[in-house]
Protein backbone atom coordinates (compact mmCIF):
# COMPACT_ATOMS: atom_id res chain seq x y z
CA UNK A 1 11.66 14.06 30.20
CA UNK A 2 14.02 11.57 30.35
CA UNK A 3 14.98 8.97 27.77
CA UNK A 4 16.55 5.34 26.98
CA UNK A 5 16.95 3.23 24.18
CA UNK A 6 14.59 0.16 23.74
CA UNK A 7 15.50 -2.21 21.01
CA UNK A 8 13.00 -1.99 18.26
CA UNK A 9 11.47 -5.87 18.87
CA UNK A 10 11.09 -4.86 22.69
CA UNK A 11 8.79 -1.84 21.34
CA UNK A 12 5.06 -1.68 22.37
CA UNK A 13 2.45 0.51 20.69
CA UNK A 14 1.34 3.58 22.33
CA UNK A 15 5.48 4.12 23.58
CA UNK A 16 6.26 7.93 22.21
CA UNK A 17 10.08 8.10 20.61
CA UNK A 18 12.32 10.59 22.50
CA UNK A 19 14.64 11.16 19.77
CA UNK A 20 14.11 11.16 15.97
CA UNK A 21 14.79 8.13 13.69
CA UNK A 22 17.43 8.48 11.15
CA UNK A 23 18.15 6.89 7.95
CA UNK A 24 21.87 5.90 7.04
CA UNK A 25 21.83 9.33 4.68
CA UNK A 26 20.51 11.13 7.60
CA UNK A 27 16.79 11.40 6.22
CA UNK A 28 14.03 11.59 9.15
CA UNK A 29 11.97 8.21 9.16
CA UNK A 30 10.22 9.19 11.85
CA UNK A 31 10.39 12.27 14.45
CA UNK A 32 10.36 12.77 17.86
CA UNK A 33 7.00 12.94 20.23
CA UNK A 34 5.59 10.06 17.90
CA UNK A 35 3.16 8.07 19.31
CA UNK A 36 4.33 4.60 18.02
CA UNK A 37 1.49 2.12 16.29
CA UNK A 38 2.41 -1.18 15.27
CA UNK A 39 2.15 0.27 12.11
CA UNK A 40 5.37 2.46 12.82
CA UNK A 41 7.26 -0.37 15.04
CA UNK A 42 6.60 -2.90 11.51
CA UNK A 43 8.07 0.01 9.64
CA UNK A 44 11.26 0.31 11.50
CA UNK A 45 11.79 -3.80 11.52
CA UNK A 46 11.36 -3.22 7.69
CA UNK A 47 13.95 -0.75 7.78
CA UNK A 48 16.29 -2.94 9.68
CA UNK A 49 16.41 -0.09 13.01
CA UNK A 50 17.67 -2.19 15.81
CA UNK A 51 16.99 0.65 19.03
CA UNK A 52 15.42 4.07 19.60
CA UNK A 53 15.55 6.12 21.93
CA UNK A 54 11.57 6.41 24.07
CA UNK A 55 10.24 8.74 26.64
CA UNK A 56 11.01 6.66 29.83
CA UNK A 57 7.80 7.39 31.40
CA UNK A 58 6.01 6.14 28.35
CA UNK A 59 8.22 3.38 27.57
CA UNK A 60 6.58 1.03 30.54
CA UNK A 61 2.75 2.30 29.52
CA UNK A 62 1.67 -1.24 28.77
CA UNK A 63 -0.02 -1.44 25.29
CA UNK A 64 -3.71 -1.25 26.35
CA UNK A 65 -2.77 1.74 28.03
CA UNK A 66 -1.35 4.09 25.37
CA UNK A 67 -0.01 7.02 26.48
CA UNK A 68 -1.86 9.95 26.94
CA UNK A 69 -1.48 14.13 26.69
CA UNK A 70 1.20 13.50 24.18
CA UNK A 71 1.58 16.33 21.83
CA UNK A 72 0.59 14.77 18.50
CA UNK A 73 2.78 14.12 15.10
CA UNK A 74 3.83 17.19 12.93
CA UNK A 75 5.34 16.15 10.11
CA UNK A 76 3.02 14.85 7.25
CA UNK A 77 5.05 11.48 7.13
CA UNK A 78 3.54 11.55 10.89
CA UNK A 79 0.30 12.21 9.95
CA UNK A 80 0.17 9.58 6.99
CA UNK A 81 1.40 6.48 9.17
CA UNK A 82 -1.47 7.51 11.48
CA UNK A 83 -4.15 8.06 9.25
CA UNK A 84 -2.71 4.20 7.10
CA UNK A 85 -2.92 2.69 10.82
CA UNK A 86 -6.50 4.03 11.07
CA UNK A 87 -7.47 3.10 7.59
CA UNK A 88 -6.42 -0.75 8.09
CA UNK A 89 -7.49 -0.46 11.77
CA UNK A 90 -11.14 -0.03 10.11
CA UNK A 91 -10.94 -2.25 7.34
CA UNK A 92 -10.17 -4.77 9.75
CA UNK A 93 -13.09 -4.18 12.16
CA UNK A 94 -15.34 -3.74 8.71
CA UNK A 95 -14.24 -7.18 7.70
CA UNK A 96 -14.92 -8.67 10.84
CA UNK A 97 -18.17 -7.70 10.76
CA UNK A 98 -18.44 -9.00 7.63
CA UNK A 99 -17.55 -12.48 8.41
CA UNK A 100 -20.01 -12.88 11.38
CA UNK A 101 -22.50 -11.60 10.32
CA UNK A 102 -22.11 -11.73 6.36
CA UNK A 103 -23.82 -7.98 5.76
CA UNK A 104 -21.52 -5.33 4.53
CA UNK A 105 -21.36 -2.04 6.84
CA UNK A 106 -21.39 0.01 4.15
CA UNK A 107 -21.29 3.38 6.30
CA UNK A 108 -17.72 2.68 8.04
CA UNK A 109 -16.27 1.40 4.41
CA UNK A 110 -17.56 4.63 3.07
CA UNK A 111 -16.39 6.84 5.79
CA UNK A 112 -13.07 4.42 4.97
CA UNK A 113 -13.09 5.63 1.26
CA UNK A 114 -13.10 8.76 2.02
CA UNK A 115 -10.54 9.13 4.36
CA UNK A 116 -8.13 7.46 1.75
CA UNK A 117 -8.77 10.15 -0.61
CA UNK A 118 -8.34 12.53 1.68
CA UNK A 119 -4.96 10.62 2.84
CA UNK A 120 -3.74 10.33 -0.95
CA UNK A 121 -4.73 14.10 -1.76
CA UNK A 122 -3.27 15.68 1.37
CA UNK A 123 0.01 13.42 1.69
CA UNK A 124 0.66 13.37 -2.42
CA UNK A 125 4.58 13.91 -1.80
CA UNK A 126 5.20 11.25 0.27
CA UNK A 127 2.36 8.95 0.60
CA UNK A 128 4.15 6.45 -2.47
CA UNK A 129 7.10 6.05 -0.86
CA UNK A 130 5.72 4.78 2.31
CA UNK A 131 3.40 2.15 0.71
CA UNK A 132 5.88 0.62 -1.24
CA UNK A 133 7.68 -0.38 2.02
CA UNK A 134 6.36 -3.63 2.85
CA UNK A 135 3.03 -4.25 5.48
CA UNK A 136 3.49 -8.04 5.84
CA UNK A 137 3.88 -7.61 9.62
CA UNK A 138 0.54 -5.10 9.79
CA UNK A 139 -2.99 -6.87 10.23
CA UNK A 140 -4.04 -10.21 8.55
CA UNK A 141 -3.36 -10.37 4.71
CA UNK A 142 -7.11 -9.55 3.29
CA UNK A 143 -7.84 -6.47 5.33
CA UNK A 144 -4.22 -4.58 4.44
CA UNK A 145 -4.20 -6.05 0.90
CA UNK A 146 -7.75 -4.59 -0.02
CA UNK A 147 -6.70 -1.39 2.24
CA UNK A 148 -3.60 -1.40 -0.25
CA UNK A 149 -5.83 -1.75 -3.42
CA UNK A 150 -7.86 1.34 -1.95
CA UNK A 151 -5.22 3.32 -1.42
CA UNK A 152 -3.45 2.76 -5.28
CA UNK A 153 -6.41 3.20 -6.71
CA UNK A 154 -7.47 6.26 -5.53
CA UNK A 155 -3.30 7.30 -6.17
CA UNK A 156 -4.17 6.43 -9.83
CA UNK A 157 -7.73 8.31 -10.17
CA UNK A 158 -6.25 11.13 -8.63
CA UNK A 159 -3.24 11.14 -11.30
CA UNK A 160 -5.95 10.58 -14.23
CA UNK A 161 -8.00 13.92 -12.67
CA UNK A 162 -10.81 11.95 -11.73
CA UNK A 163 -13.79 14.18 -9.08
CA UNK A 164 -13.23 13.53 -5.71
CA UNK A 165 -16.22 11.67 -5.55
CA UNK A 166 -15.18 8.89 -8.38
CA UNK A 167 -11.57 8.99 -6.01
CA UNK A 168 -13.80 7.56 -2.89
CA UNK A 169 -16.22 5.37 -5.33
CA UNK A 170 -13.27 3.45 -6.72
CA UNK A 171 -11.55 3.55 -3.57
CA UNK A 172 -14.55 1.84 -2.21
CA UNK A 173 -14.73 -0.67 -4.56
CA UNK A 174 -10.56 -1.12 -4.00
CA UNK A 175 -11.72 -1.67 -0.50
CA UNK A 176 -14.55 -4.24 -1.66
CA UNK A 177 -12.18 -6.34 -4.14
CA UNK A 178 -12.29 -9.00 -2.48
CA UNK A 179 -15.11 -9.29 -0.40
CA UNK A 180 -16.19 -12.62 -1.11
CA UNK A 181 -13.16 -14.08 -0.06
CA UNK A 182 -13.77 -12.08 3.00
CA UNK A 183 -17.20 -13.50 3.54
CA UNK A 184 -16.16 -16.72 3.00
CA UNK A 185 -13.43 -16.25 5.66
CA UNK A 186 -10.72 -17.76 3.63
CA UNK A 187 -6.46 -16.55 4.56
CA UNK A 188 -4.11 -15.87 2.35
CA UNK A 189 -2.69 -19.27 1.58
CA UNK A 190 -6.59 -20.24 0.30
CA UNK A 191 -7.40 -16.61 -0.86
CA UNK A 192 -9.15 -17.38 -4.40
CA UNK A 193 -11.41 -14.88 -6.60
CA UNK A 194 -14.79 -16.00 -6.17
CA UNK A 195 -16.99 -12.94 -7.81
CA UNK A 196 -20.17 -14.70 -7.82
CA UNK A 197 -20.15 -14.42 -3.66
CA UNK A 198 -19.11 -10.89 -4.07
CA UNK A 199 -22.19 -10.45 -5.86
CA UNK A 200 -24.43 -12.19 -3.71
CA UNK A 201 -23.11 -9.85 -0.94
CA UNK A 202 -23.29 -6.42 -2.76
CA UNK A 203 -26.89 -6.74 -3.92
CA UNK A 204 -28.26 -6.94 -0.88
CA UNK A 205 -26.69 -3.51 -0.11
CA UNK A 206 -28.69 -0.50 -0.16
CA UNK A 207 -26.67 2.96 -1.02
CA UNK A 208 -24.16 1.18 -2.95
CA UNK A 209 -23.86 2.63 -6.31
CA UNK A 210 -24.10 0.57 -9.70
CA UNK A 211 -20.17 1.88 -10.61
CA UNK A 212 -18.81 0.80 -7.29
CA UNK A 213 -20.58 -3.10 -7.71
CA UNK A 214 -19.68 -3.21 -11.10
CA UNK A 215 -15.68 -1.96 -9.92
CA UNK A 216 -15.79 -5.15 -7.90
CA UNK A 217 -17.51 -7.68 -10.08
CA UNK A 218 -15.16 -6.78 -13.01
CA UNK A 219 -11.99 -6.39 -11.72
CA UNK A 220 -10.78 -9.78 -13.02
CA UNK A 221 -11.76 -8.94 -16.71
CA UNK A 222 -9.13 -8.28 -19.36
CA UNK A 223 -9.03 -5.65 -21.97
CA UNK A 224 -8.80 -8.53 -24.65
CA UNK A 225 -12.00 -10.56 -23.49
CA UNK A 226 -9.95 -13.87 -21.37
CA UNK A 227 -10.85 -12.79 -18.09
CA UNK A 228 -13.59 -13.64 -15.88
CA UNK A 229 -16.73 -13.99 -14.68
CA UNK A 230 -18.56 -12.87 -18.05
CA UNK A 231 -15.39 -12.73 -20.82
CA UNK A 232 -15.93 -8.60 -21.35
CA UNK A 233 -13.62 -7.15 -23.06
CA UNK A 234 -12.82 -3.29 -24.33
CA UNK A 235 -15.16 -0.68 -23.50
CA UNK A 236 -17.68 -3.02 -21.77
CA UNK A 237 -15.16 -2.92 -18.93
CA UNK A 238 -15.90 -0.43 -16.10
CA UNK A 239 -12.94 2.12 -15.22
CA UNK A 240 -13.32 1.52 -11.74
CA UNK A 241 -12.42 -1.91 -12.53
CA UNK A 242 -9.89 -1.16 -14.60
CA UNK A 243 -7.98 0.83 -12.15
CA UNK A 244 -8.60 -2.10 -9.51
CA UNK A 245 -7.18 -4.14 -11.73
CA UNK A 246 -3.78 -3.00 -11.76
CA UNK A 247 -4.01 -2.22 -8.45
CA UNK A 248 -4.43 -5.73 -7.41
CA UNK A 249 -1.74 -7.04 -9.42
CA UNK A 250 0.62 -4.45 -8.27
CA UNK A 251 0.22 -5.20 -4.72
CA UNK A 252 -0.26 -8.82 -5.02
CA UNK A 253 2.63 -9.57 -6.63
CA UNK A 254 5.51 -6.84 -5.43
CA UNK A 255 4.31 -7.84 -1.53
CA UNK A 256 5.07 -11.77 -1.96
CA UNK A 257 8.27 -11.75 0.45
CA UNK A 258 9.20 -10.08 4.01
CA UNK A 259 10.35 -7.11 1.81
CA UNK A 260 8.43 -5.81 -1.26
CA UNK A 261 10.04 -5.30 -4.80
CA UNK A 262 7.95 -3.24 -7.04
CA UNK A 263 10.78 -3.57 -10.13
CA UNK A 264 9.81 -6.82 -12.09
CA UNK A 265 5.66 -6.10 -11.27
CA UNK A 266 6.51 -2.65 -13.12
CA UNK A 267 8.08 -4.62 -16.37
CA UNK A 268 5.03 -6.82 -16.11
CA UNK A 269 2.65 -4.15 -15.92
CA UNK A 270 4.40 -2.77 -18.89
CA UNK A 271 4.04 -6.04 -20.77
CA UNK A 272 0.46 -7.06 -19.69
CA UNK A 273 -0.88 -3.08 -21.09
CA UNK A 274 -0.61 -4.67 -24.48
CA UNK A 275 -3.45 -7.22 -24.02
CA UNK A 276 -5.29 -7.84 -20.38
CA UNK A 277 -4.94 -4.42 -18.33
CA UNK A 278 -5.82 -0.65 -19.55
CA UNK A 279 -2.76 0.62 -21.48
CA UNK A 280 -3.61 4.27 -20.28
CA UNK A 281 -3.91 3.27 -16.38
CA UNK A 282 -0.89 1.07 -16.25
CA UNK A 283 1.61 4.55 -18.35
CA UNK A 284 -0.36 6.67 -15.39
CA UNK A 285 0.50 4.16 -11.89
CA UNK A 286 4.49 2.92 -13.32
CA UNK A 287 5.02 6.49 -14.21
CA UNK A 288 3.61 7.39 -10.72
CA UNK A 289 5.55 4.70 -8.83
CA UNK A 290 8.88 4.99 -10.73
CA UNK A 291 8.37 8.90 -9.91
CA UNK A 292 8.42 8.13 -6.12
CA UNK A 293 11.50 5.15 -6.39
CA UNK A 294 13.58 7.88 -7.04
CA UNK A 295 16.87 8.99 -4.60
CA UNK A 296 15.02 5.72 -2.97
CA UNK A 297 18.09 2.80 -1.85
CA UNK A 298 17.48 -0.37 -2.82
CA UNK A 299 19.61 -3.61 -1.92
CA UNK A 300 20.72 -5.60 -4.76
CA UNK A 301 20.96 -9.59 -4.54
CA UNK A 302 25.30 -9.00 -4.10
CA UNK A 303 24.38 -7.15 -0.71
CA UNK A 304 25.83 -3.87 -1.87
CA UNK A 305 23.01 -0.64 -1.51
CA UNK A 306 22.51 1.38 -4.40
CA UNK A 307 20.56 5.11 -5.22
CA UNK A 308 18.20 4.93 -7.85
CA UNK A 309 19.13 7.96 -10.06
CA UNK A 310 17.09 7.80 -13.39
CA UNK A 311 14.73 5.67 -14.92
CA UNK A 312 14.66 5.77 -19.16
CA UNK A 313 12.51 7.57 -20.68
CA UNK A 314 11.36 4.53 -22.67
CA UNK A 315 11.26 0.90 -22.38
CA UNK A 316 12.43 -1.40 -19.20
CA UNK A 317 11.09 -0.22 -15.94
CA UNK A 318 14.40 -1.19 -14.10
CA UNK A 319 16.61 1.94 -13.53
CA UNK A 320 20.05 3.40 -13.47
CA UNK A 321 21.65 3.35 -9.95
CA UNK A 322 24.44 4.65 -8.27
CA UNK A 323 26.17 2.30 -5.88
CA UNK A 324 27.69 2.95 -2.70
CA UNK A 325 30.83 2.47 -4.18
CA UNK A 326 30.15 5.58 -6.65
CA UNK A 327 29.78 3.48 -9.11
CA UNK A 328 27.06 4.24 -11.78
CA UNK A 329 25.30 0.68 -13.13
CA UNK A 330 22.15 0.29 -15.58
CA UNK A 331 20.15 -2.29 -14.70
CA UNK A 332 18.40 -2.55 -16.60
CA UNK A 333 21.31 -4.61 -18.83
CA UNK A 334 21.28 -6.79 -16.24
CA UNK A 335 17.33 -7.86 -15.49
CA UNK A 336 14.87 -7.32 -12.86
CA UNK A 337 16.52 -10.50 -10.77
CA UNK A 338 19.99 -8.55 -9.49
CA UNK A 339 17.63 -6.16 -7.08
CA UNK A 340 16.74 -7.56 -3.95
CA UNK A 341 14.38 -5.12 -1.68
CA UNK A 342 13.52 -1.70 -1.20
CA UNK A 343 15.84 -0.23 1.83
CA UNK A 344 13.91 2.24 2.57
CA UNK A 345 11.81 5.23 1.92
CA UNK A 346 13.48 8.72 0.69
């Protein structure tokens, strides 16, 4: 079939790439026969691709007419991008129902749940890397922030060796965060915690268990007591909601800009154990996340690309990098401020 190369803003979903999409170190970003989503076409603004090459024959299928009898995605980067399209895809549909009609369809955020667990647990080696590329262009801010919260949760009960069914409950919950912000149909610019809407909401839903309701209401308690609604503190603290917790920081804060930068919400996940969030859940996700950062690039603030090499054993979260230059720079002697984005995914 023949091929031609569409710059990536001209892209439509449902085009299929006719070549595979290289990194500058020659890593695949995504292969050939992919059925683009806007998931994928965000993705490759994020990492800066200006063309690809598409099927020509696909490459005019307008977007309500994806292409069809296309042999589907191999590789399990593939497969993840699909099944995160999917998941958000839902979540958004879930939330719309939500907002109309102000019941919770508990049976597609279950069936949700689920397939995030089964998305973290079959994608393990490469499904980090990929979320900490930034989704600001992918759905409205609510429905890919909560499916973000799902989907680090159920990273961090799966590190912790939780049962696959406590992996979908607090992936539920991550899912349910923020549902009475959702309810009360409020954006991202107005998004506030308002738990005792949340509440309203969740008792009126049958086959939702106690652990899930309570991994929602106390998400926005702190270990030492000064969090809210009810000032718990310690053990009175559900571990679904602990895991939320950090969760929801992680991905509030390192998403802020066009391009995410998980470095200073690591150093203040390290500083904010001793106090407000669960020591043993924050060593579990930084360990996780610095773990998948690297042989990532990142861009520091001077415009120069660098390798993340090795992070210290102990204390600051920032690492050790090796510029392209070949030149071999701690950063952590120089603060969380020098890095600038994430280039892209290993």
């Amino acid at each position: 079939m023949a091929v031609q190369m569409v710059a990536v803003k001209d892209l439509m979903p449902g085009s299929v790439l006719g070549d595979s999409v290289l990194s500058a170190n020659g890593k695949i970003l995504l292969g050939k026969d992919v059925v683009l989503t806007q998931r994928n076409i965000a993705l490759l603004n994020a990492w800066d691709v200006k063309c690809v090459y598409v099927n020509a024959a696909v490459a005019e299928t307008p977007a309500e007419e994806p292409a069809k009898e296309v042999k589907p995605a191999s590789s399990r980067t593939d497969k993840f991008y699909q099944e995160y399209d999917s998941i958000v895809t839902n979540t958004m549909q879930a939330f719309d129902f939500i907002r109309k009609q102000k019941i919770i369809p508990l049976p597609l955020l279950k069936d949700t749940a689920g397939h995030i667990r089964t998305s973290v647990t079959d994608n393990s080696s490469v499904i980090t890397n990929y979320l900490l590329v930034s989704d600001h262009k992918v759905a409205d801010f609510i429905s890919r922030h909560s499916a973000m919260v799902g989907y680090f949760a159920a990273i961090i009960a799966c590190q912790m060796k939780w049962s696959d069914e406590d992996v979908r409950g607090v992936a539920l919950a991550g899912l349910l965060h923020d549902v009475g912000n959702v309810a009360a149909g409020r954006t991202a610019e107005s998004r506030q915690t308002n738990i005792a809407e949340a509440a309203a909401l969740l008792k009126e839903v049958k086959g939702l268990s106690s652990q899930v309701i309570l991994g929602v209401i106390q998400h926005r308690e702190y270990i030492d007591g000064s969090g809210h609604p009810m000032g718990v503190n310690g053990l009175k603290i559900h571990p679904y909601a602990k895991i939320i917790a950090v969760a929801d920081t992680f991905h509030t804060q390192a998403y802020t800009a066009e391009y995410a930068n998980p470095f200073p919400v690591l150093d203040l996940l390290a500083h904010e154990m001793f106090g407000k969030l669960d020591p043993a859940v924050c060593h579990v996700f930084i360990n996780r996340i610095r773990d998948s950062l690297l042989r990532n690039k990142i861009l520091l603030k001077n415009g120069q690309e660098a390798e993340v090499i090795y992070f210290h054993p102990t204390g600051s979260c920032l690492p050790v990098v090796r510029t392209a230059d070949n030149k071999i720079v701690d950063l952590s002697q120089h603060g969380s401020a020098v890095i600038s984005r994430i280039v892209a995914p290993n």
